[in-house]
C-alpha atoms as a PDB file:
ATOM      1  CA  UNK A   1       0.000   0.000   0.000  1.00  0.00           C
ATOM      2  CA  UNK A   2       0.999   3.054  -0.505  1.00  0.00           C
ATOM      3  CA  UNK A   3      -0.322   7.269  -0.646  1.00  0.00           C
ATOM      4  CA  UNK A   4      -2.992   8.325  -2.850  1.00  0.00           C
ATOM      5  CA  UNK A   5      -3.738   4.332  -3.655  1.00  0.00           C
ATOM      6  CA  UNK A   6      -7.662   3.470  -2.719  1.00  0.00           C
ATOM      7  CA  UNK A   7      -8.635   0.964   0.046  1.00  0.00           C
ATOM      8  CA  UNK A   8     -11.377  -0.241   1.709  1.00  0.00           C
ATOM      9  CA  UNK A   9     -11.739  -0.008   5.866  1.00  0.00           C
ATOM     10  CA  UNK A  10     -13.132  -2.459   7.677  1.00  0.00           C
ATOM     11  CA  UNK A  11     -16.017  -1.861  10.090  1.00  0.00           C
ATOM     12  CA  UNK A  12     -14.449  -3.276  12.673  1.00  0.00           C
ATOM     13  CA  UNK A  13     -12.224  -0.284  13.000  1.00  0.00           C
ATOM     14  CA  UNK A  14     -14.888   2.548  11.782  1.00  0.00           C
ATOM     15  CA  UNK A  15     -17.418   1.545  13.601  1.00  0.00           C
ATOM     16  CA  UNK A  16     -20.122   1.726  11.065  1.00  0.00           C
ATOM     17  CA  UNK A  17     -22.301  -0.706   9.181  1.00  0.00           C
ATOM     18  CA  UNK A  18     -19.909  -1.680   5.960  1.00  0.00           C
ATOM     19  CA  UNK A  19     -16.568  -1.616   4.638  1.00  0.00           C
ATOM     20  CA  UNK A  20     -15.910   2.311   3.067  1.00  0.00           C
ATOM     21  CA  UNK A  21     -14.017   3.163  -0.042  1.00  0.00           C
ATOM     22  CA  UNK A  22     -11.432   5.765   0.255  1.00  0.00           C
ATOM     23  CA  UNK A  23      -8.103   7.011  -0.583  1.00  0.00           C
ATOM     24  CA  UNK A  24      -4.724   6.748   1.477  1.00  0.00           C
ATOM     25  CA  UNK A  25      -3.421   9.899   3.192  1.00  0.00           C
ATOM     26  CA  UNK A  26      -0.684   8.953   5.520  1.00  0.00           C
ATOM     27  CA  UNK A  27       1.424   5.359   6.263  1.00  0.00           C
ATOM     28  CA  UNK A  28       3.389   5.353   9.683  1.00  0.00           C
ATOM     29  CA  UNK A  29       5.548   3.404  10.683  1.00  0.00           C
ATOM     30  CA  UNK A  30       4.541   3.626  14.450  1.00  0.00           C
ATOM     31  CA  UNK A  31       6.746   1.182  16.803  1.00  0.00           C
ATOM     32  CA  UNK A  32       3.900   0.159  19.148  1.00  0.00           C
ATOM     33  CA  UNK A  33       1.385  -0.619  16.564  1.00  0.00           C
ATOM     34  CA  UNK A  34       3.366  -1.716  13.395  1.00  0.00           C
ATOM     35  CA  UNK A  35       2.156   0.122  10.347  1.00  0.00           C
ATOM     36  CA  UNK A  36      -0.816   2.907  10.592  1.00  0.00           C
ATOM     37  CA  UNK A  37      -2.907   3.790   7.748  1.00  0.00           C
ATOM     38  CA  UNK A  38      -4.363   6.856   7.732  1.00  0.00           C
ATOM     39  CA  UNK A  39      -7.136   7.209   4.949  1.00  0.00           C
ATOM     40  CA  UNK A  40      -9.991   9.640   4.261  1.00  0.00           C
ATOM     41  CA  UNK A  41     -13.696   8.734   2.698  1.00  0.00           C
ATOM     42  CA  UNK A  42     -15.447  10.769  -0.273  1.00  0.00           C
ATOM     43  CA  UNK A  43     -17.418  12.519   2.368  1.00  0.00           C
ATOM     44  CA  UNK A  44     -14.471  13.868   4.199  1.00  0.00           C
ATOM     45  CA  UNK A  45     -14.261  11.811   7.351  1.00  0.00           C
ATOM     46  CA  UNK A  46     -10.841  10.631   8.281  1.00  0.00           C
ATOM     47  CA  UNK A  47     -10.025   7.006   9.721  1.00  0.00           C
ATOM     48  CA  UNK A  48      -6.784   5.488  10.988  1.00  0.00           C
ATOM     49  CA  UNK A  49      -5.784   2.571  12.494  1.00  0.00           C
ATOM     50  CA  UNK A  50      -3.490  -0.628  11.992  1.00  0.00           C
ATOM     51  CA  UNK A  51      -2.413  -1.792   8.529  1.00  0.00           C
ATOM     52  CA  UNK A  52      -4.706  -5.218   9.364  1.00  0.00           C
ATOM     53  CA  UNK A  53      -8.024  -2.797   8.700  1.00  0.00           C
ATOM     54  CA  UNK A  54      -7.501  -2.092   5.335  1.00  0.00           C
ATOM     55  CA  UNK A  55      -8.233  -3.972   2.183  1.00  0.00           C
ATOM     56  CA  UNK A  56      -6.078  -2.719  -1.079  1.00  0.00           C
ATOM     57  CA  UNK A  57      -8.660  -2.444  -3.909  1.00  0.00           C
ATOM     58  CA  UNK A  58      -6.125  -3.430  -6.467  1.00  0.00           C
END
């Protein structure tokens, strides 16, 4: 994965009813939680979370 790619997040992270479509804004390397994804939906909202949430649509 990698910026500006789209993915998919998983509802166990957002919270809501079905996996979301959006585009990746930020990979971290964080040394506590492996790698973070940061992505934002078509609406605007912002999610982030652990690279195990996130489906590459490619």
């Amino acid at each position: 994965m990698k910026v500006g790619e789209r993915v998919k997040v998983s509802p166990d992270l957002t919270g809501l009813d079905a996996w979301y479509e959006g585009i990746i804004v930020d990979i971290e390397n964080n040394r506590f939680n492996g790698i973070v994804i940061s992505i934002k939906l078509d609406d605007g909202r912002i999610f982030f979370g652990q690279e195990r949430f996130f489906q590459s649509l490619n």
